[in-house]
Protein backbone atom coordinates (compact mmCIF):
# COMPACT_ATOMS: atom_id res chain seq x y z
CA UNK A 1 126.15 -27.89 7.59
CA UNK A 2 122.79 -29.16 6.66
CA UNK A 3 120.66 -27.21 3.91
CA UNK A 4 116.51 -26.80 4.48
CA UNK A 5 115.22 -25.09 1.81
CA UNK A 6 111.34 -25.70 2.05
CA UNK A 7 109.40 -22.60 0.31
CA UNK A 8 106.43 -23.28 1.32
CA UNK A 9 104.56 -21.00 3.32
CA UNK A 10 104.83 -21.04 7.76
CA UNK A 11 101.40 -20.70 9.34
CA UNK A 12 101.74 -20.09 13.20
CA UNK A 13 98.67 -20.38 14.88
CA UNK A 14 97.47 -18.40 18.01
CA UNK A 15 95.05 -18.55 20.33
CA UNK A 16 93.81 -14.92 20.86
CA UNK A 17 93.49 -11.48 19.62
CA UNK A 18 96.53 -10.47 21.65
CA UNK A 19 98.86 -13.12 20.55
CA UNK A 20 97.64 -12.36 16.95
CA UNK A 21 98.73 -8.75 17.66
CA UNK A 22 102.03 -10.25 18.96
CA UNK A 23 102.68 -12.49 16.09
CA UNK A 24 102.05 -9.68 13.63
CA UNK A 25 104.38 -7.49 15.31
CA UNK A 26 107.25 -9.30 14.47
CA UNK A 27 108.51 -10.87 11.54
CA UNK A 28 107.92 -10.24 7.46
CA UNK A 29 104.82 -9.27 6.36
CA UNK A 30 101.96 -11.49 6.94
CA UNK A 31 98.05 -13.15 6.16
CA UNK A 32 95.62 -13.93 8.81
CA UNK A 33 94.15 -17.01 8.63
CA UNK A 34 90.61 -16.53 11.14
CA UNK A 35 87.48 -18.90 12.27
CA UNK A 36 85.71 -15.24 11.37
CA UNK A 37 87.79 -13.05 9.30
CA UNK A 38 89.04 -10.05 12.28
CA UNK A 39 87.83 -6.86 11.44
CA UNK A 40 88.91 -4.50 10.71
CA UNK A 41 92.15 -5.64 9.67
CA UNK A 42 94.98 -6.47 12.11
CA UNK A 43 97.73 -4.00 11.89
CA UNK A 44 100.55 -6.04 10.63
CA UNK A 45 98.10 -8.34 8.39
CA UNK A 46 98.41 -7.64 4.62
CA UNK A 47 95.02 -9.84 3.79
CA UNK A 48 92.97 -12.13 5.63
CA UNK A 49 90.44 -14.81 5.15
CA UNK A 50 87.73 -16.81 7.50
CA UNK A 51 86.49 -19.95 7.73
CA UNK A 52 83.65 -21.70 9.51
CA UNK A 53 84.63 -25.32 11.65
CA UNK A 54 80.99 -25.62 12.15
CA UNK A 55 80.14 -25.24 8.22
CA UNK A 56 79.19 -28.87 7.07
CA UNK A 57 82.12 -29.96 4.27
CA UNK A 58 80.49 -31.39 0.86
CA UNK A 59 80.98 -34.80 -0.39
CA UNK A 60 84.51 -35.77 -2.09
CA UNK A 61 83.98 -34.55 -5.33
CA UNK A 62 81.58 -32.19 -5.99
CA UNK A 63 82.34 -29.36 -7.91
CA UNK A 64 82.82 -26.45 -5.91
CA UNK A 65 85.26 -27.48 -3.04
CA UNK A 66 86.02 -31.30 -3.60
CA UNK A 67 85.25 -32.52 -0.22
CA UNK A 68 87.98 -30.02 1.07
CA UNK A 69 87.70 -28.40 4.67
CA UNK A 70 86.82 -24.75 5.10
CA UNK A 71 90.46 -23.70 6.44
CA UNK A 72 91.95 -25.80 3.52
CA UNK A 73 89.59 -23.43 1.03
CA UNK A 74 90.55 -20.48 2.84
CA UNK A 75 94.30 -21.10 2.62
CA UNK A 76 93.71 -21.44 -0.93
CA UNK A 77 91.70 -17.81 -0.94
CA UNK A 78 94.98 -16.80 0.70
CA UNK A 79 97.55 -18.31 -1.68
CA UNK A 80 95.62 -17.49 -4.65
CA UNK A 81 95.35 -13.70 -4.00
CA UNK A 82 99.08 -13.82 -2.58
CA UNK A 83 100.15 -15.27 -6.42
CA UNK A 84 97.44 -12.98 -8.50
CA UNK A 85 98.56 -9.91 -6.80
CA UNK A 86 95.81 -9.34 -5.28
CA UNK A 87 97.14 -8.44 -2.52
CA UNK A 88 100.40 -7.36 -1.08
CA UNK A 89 102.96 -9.55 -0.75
CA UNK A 90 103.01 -12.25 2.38
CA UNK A 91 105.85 -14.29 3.51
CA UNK A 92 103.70 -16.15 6.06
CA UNK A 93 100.55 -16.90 7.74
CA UNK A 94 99.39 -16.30 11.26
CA UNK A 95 96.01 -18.27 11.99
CA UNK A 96 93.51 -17.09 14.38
CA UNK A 97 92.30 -20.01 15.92
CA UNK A 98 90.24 -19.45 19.47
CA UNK A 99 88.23 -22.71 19.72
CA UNK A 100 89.91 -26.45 19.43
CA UNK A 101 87.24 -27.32 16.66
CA UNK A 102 89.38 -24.47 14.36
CA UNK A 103 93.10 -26.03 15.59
CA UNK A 104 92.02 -29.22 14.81
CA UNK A 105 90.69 -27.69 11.24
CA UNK A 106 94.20 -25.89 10.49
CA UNK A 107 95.92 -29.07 11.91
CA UNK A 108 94.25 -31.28 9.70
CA UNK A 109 94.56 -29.52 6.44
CA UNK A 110 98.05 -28.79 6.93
CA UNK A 111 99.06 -32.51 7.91
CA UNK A 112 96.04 -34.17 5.32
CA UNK A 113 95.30 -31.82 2.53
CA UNK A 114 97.70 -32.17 -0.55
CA UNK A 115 97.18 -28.76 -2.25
CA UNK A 116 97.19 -27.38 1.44
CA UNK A 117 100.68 -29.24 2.34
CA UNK A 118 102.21 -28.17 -0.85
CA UNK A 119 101.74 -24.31 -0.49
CA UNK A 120 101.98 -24.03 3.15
CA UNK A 121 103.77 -25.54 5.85
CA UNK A 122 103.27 -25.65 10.53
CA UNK A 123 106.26 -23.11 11.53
């Protein structure tokens, strides 16, 4: 028998409201991860936080983000209030993502981002 034990975090993304409401249905409590944060809050979501594809990302570096994406900063919104108690308690992430510009956003900080790939994990 072969043992997986990866904590990290499962973000499934969707393509619509209704397969949001779907995914939130079922399973253990979970985040939203959204191109515009839904409002008001999906029944089923514990928390939630948006991002902007479109938003231009600052060079590597600088102070605020560190040349990180806009879903990458987000996730970390998400995992920070998750571990501060800010929030209740979330055992995954569903992510909101209508357009291809915001899959390709989630895709690439959860295959490219370090922090990102270290917290959270495609399900």
């Amino acid at each position: 028998m072969a043992w997986n034990l990866d904590a990290r975090l499962p973000v499934v993304m969707v393509g619509d409201v209704a397969e949001l409401a779907a995914a939130l249905a079922t399973g253990p409590s979970a985040a939203v991860l959204a191109e515009a944060p839904p409002a008001p809050m999906p029944a089923g979501a514990v928390v939630s936080a948006g991002f902007d594809p479109s938003m231009l990302v600052h060079a590597g570096g600088c102070a605020c983000c560190g040349g990180r994406s806009q879903a990458a900063a987000a996730l970390d919104r998400l995992f920070q209030a998750r571990v501060r108690g800010a929030c209740p308690w979330f055992d995954r992430v569903v992510a909101l993502a209508e357009t291809q510009a915001a899959r390709d956003e989630i895709a690439a900080a959860l295959s490219g981002d370090a922090v990102t790939t270290a917290r959270f994990r495609t399900a």
